[in-house]
Protein backbone atom coordinates (compact mmCIF):
# COMPACT_ATOMS: atom_id res chain seq x y z
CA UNK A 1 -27.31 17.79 16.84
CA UNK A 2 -26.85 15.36 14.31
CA UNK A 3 -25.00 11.94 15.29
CA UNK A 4 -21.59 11.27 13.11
CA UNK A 5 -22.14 8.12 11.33
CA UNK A 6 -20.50 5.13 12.20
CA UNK A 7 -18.17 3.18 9.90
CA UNK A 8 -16.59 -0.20 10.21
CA UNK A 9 -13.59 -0.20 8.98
CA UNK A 10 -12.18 -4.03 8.62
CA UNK A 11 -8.58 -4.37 7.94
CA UNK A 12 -7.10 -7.65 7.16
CA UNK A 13 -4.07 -7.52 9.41
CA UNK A 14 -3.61 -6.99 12.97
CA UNK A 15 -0.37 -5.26 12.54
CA UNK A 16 1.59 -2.49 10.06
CA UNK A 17 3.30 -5.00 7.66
CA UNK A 18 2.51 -2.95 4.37
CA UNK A 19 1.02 0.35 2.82
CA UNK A 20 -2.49 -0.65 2.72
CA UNK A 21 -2.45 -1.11 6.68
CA UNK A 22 -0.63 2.45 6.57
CA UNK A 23 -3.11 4.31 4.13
CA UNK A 24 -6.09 2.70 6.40
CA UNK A 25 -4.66 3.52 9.72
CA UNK A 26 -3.86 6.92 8.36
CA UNK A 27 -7.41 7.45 6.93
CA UNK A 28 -9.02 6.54 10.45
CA UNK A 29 -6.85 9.18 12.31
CA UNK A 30 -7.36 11.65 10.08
CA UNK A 31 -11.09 11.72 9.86
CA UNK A 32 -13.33 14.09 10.72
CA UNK A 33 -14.80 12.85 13.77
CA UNK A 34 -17.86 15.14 13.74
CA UNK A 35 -18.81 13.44 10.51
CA UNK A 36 -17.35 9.51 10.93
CA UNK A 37 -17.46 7.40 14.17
CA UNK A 38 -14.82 4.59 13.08
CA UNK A 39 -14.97 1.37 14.44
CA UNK A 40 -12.37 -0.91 13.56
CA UNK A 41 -12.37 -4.96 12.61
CA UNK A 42 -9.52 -6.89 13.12
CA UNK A 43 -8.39 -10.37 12.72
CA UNK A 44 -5.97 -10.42 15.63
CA UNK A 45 -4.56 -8.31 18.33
CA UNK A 46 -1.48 -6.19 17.36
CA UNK A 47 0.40 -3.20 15.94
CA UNK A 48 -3.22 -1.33 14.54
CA UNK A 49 -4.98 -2.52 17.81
CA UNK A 50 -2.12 -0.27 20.22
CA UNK A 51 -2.24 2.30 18.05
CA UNK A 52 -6.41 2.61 17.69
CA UNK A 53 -6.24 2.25 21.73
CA UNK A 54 -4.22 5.27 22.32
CA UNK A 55 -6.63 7.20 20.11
CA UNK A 56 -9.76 5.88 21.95
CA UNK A 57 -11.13 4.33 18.57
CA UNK A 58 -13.06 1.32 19.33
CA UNK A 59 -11.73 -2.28 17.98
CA UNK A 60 -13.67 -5.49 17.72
CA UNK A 61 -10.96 -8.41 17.53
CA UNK A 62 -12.19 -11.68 15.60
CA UNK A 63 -10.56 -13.94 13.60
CA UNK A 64 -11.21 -14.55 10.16
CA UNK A 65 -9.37 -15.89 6.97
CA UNK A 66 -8.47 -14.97 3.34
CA UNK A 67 -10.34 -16.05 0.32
CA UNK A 68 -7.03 -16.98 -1.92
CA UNK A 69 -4.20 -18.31 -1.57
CA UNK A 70 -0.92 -19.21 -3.57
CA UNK A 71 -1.52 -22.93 -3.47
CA UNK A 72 -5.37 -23.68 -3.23
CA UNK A 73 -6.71 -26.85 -2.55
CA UNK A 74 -10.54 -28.35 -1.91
CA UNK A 75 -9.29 -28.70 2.06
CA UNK A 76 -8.00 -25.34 1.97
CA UNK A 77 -10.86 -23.77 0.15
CA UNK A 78 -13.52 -25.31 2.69
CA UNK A 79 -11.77 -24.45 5.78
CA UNK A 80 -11.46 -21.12 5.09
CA UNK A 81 -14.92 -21.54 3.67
CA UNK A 82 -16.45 -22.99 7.11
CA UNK A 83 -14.19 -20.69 9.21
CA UNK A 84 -15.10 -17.18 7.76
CA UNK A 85 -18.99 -18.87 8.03
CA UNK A 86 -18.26 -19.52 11.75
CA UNK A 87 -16.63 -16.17 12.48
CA UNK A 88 -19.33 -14.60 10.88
CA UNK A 89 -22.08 -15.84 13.46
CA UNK A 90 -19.13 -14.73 16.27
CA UNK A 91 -19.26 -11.26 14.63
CA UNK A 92 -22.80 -10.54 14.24
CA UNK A 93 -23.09 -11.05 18.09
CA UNK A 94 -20.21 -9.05 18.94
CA UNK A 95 -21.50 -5.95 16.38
CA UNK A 96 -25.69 -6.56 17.27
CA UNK A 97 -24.99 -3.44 20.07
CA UNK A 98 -22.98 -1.42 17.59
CA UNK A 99 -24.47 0.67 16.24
CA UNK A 100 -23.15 0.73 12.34
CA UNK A 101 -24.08 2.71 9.39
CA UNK A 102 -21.97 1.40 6.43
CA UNK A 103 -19.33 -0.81 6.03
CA UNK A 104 -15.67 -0.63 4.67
CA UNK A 105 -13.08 -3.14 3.31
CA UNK A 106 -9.95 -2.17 3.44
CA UNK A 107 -8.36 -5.13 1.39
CA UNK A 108 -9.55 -7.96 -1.27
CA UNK A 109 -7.49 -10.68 0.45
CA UNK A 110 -10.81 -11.05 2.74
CA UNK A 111 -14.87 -11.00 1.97
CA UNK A 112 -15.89 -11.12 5.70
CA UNK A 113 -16.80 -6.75 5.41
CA UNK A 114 -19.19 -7.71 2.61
CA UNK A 115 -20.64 -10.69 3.62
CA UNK A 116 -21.21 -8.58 7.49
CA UNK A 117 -22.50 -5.61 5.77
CA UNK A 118 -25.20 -8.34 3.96
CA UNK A 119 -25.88 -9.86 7.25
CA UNK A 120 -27.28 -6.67 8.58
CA UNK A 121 -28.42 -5.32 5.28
CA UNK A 122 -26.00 -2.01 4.96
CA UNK A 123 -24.53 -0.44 2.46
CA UNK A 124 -20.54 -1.70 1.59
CA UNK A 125 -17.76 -0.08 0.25
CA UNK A 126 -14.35 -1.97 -0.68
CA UNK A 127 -11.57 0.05 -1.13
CA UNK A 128 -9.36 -2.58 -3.66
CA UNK A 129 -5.74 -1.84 -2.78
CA UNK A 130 -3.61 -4.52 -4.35
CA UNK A 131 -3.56 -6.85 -7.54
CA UNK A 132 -3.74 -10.32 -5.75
CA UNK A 133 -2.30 -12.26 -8.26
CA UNK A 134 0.29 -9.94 -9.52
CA UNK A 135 1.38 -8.73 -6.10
CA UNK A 136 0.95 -11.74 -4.08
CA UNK A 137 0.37 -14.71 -6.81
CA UNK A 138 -2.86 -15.39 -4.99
CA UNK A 139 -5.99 -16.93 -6.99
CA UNK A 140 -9.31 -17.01 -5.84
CA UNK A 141 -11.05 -19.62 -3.97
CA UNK A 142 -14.07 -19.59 -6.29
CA UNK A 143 -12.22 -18.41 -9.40
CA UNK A 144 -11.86 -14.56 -10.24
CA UNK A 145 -14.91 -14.35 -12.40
CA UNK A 146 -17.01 -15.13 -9.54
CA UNK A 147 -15.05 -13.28 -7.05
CA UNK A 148 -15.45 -9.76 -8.68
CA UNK A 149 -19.39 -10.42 -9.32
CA UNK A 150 -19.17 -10.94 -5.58
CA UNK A 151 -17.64 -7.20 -5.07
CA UNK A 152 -19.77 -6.12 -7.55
CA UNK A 153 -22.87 -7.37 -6.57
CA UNK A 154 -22.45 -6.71 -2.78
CA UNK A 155 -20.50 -2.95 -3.14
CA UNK A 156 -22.52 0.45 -3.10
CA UNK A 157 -18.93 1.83 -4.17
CA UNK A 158 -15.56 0.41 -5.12
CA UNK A 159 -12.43 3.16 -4.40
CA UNK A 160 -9.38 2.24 -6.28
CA UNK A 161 -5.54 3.42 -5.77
CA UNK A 162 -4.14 3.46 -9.00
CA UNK A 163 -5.32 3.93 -12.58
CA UNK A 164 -3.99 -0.16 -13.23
CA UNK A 165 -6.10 -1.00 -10.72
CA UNK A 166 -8.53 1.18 -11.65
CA UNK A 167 -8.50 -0.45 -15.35
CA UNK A 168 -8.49 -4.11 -14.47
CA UNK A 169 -11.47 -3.48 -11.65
CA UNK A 170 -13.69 -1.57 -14.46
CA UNK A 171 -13.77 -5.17 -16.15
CA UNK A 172 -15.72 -6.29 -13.61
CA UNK A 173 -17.55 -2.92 -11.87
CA UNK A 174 -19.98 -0.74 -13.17
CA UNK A 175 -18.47 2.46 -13.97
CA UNK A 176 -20.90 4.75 -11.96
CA UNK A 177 -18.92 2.87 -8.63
CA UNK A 178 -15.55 3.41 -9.37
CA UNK A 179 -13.66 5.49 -7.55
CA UNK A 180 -9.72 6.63 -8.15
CA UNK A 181 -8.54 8.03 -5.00
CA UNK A 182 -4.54 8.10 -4.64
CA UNK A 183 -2.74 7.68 -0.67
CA UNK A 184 -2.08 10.84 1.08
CA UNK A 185 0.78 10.56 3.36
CA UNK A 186 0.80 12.64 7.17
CA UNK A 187 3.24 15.38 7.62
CA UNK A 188 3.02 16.51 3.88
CA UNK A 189 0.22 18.43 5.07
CA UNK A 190 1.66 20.20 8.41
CA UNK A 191 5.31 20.05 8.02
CA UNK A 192 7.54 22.66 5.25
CA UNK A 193 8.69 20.95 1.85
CA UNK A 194 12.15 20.42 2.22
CA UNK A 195 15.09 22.21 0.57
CA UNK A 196 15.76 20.35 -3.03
CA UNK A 197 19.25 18.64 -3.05
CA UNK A 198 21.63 19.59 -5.73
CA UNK A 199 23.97 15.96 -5.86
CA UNK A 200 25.14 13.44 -3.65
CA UNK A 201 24.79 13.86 -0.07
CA UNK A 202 28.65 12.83 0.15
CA UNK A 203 31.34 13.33 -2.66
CA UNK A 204 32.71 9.67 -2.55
CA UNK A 205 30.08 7.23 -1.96
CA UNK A 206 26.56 6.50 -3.82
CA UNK A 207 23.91 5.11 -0.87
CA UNK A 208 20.83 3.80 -2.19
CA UNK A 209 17.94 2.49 -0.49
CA UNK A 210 15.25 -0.21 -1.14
CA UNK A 211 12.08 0.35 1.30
CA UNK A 212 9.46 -2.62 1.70
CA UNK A 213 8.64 -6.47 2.51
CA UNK A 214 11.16 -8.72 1.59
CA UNK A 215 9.88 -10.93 -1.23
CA UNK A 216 10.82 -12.18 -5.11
CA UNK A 217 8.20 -9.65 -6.47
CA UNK A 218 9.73 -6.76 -4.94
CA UNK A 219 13.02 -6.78 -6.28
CA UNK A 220 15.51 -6.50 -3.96
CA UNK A 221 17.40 -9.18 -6.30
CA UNK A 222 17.41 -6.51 -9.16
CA UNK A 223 18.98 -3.75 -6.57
CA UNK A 224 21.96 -6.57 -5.60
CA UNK A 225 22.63 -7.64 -9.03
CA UNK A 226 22.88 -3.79 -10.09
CA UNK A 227 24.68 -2.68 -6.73
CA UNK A 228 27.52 -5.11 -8.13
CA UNK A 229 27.38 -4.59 -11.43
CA UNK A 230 27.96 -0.71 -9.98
CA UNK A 231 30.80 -1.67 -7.67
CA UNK A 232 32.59 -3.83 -10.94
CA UNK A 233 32.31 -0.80 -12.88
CA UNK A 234 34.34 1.61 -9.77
CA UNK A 235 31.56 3.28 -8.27
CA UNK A 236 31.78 3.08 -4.58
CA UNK A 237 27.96 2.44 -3.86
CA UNK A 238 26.09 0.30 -0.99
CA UNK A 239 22.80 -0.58 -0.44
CA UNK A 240 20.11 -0.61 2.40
CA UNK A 241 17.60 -2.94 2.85
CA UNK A 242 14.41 -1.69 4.87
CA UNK A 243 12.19 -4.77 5.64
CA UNK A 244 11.32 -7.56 6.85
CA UNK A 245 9.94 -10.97 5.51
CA UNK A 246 10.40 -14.68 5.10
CA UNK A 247 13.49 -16.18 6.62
CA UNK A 248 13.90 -17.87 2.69
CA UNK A 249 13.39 -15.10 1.11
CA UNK A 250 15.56 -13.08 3.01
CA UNK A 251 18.07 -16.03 2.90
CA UNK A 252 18.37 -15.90 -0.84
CA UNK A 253 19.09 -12.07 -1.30
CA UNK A 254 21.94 -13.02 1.41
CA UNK A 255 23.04 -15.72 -0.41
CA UNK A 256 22.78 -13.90 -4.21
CA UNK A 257 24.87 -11.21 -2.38
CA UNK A 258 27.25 -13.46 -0.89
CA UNK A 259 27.37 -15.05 -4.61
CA UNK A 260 28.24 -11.44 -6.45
CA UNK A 261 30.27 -10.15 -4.08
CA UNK A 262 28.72 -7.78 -2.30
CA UNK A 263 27.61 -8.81 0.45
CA UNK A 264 29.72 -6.26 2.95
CA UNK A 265 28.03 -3.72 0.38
CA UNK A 266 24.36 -4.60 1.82
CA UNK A 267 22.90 -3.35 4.66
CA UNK A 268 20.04 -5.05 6.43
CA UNK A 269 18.40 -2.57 8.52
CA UNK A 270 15.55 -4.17 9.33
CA UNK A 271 11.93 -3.00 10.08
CA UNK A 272 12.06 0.53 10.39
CA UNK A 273 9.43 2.50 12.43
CA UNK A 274 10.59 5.79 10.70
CA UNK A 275 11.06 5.36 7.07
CA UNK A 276 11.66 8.87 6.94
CA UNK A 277 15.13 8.65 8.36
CA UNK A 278 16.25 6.40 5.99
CA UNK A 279 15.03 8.61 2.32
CA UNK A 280 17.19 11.13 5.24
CA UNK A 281 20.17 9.74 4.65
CA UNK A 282 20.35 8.11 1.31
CA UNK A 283 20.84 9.50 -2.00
CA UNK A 284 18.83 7.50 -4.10
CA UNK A 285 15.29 5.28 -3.19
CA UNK A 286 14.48 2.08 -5.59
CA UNK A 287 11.49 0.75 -6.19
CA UNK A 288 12.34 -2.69 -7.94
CA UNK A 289 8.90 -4.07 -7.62
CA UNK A 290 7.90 -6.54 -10.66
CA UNK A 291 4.20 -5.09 -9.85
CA UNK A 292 3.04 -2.45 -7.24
CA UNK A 293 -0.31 -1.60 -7.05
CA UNK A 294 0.76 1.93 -5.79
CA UNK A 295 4.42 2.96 -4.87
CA UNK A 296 3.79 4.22 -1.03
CA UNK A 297 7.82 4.28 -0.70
CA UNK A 298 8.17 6.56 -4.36
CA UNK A 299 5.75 9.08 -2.45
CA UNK A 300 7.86 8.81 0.67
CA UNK A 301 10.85 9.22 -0.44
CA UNK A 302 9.84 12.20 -3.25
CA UNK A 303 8.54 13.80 0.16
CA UNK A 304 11.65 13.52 1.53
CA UNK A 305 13.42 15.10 -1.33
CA UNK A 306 15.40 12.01 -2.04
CA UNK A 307 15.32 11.28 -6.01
CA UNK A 308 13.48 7.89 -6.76
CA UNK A 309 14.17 5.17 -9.72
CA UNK A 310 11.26 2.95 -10.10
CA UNK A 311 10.04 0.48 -11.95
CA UNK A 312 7.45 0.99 -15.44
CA UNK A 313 5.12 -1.64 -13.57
CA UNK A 314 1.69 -1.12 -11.68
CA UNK A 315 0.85 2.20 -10.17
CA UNK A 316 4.26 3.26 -9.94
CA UNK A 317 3.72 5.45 -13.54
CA UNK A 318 1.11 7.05 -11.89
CA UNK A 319 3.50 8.92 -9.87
CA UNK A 320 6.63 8.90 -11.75
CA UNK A 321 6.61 10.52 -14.52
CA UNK A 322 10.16 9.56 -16.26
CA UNK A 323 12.88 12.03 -16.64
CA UNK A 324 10.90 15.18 -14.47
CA UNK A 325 10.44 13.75 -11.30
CA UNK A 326 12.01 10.37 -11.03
CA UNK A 327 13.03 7.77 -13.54
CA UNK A 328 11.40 4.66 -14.42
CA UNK A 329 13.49 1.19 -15.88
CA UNK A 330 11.83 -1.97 -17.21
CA UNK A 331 11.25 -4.79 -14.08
CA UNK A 332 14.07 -6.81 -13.68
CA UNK A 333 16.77 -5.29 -15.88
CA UNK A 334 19.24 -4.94 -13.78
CA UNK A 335 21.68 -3.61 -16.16
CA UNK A 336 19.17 -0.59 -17.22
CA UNK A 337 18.95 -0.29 -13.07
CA UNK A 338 22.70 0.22 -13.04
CA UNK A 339 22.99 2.27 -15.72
CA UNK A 340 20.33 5.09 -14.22
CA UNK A 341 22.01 4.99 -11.09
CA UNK A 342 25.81 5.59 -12.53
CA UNK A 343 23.43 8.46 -15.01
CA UNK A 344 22.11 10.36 -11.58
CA UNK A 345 25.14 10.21 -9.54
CA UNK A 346 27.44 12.07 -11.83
CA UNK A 347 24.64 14.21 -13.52
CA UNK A 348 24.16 16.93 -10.74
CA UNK A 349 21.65 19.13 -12.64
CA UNK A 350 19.09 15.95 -13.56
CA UNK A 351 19.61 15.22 -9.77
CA UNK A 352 18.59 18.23 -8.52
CA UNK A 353 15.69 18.56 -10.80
CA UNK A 354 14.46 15.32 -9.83
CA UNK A 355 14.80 16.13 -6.07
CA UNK A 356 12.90 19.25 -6.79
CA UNK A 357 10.16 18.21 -8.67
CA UNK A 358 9.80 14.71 -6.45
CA UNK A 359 9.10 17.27 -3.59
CA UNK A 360 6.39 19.05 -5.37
CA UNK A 361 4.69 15.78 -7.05
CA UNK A 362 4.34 14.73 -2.95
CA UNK A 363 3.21 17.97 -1.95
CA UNK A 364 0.46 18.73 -4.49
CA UNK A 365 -0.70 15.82 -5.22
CA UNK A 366 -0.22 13.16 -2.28
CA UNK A 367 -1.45 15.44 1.14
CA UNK A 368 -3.65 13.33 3.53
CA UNK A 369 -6.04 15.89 3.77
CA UNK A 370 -6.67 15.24 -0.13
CA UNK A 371 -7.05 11.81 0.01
CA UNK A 372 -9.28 12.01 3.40
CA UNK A 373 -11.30 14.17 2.13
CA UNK A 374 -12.30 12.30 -0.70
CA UNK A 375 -12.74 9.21 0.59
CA UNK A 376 -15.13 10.62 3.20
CA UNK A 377 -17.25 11.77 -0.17
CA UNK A 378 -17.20 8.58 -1.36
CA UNK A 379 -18.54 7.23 2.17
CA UNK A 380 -21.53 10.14 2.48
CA UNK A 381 -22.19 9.29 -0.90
CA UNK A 382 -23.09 5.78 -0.20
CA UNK A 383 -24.74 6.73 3.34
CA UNK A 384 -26.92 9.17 0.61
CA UNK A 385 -27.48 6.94 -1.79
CA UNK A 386 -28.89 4.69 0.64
CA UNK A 387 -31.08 7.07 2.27
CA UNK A 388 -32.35 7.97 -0.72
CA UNK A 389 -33.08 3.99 -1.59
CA UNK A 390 -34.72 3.28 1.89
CA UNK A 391 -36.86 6.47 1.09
CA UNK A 392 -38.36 4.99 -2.08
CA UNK A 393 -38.86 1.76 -1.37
């Protein structure tokens, strides 16, 4: 009987803080384990590491670093340099037993999966997940040029989330590696679409909702300053904050709502385990991001049923498409924000058509099994294409 083939999977965090931990964990669970033996990298004991454990999938903790940063400097650089170099030796001892096939990145924030994968001379694949400078305002320790010759150079195949990313990768990657494989999201596949809403969930109140890390590039300013400009105009609205993030940054949303307003208008729930409750319960999901390499939480929230106004920025047009099944503003405009908000609250019919059409964009086009599937083509593939390499050399 032929032996599934082992993957290391290396993710750059230790815990759930954002939708490329998500998609990853989500991808390991839901592989086929007749095919794939996962073995997971991580940098540091948490969240994943609990969860992997109570699915018996084997974890290899070692601590490694990025390779940008938002303020580099030559000490920075060769720390992070020297480190990843020592935790490198540290790895290949702790992996010499394992027995791996091919290797997996899950992120660019870290080249320890590539430089591993050259160590023991196996084929890599680096699934690129964010835009680091865009999303993060992160530049490259050795510039970008050099950076993506790096991924280039030491990638058998290169999966991409989003046609931007797509785009800006294919700059830099042969085309014959590219690969544009979307999220899937759990439950789409195994639970019943839900029944589209028709308007408001109650007659006298507008909730909306803004799902994700807090941080300047995700918005939540743009949702405050339109929640008041809402409120100054007589519509009874509030707004929920899911998240978490830096005690300044979450100080200065606090403060801008203090400023306006609307502060007893804000509510800070916090990190939520089960997003799903909150698209539950609101009536309308924002996605304010100035650049998202996806849109996990327009997905979500389409899933859910609950109509979504996003942002015409990153990979959020990918799944939006404006006016059928959600509605897309220009970053930052808070005013145009407001104004599509007042638009869907009182318009009942362009509600319920978003709501309906939201549910079937998730359902036929976001299902884990999809996006499992295909990445597990992309990693036999490689495994093939490096069969067939070994063969003729």
């Amino acid at each position: 009987m032929k032996q599934p083939a082992r993957v290391l999977f290396v993710s750059h965090q230790g815990n759930l803080r954002g939708g490329a931990d998500q998609s990853l964990l989500d991808l390991i669970l839901g592989l086929d384990r007749a095919r794939f033996a996962p073995v997971v990298l991580l940098p540091r004991i948490g969240q994943m590491a609990d969860i992997l454990s109570q699915h018996r999938i084997k974890t290899v903790i070692v601590s490694f670093r990025a390779w940008a940063d938002q303020h580099n400097n030559l000490f920075k650089i060769g720390y992070r340099t020297a480190f990843n170099a020592v935790s490198l030796v540290r790895l290949a001892r702790r992996l010499r037993p394992i027995p791996v096939d091919v290797v997996y990145s899950n992120s660019l924030y870290t080249p320890i999966g590539a430089l591993l994968a050259r160590y023991f001379n196996l084929p890599h694949i680096w699934h690129v997940r964010e835009l680091m400078y865009e999303d993060f305002g992160k530049t490259y320790d050795f510039g970008v040029n050099w950076s993506m010759r790096f991924v280039d150079q030491s990638s058998a195949q290169v999966i991409t989330n989003s046609t931007i990313i797509d785009r800006k990768m294919a700059r830099y990657i042969s085309e014959k590696k590219l690969n544009l494989i979307y999220n899937g999201f759990p439950g789409i596949d195994v639970t019943p679409p839900p029944v589209p809403r028709s308007g408001l969930l109650s007659n006298g109140e507008v909730v909306l909702c803004l799902v994700g890390r807090i941080a300047p590039h995700k918005g939540q300013d743009d949702a405050v300053r339109a929640l008041a400009q809402l409120r100054a105009a007589g519509v009874n609205a509030r707004l929920r904050l899911a998240g978490t993030g830096h005690n300044e940054h979450v100080a200065a949303v606090k403060t801008l709502a203090t400023d306006l307003g609307v502060a007893e208008h804000v509510i800070w729930e916090g990190f939520v385990e089960n997003v799903q409750t909150i698209y539950a319960t609101t009536d309308i999901t924002l996605m304010c991001s100035r650049s998202e390499a996806f849109g996990r939480v327009v997905v979500e929230a389409m899933a859910a049923g609950c109509p979504v106004i996003g942002t015409r920025a990153g990979g959020v047009p990918d799944i939006i498409t404006d006016g059928e099944n959600g509605l897309l503003y220009e970053p930052e405009n808070h005013e145009a924000l407001a104004a599509l908000v007042h638009q869907l609250a009182v318009d009942h019919e362009l509600y319920g058509k978003l709501s309906a059409n939201g549910i079937a964009t998730a359902y036929s086009r976001f299902t884990l099994r999809q996006y499992v599937e295909a990445v597990q083509a992309v990693i036999e593939k490689t495994l093939n294409n490096n069969v067939s390499a070994l063969d003729s050399a």
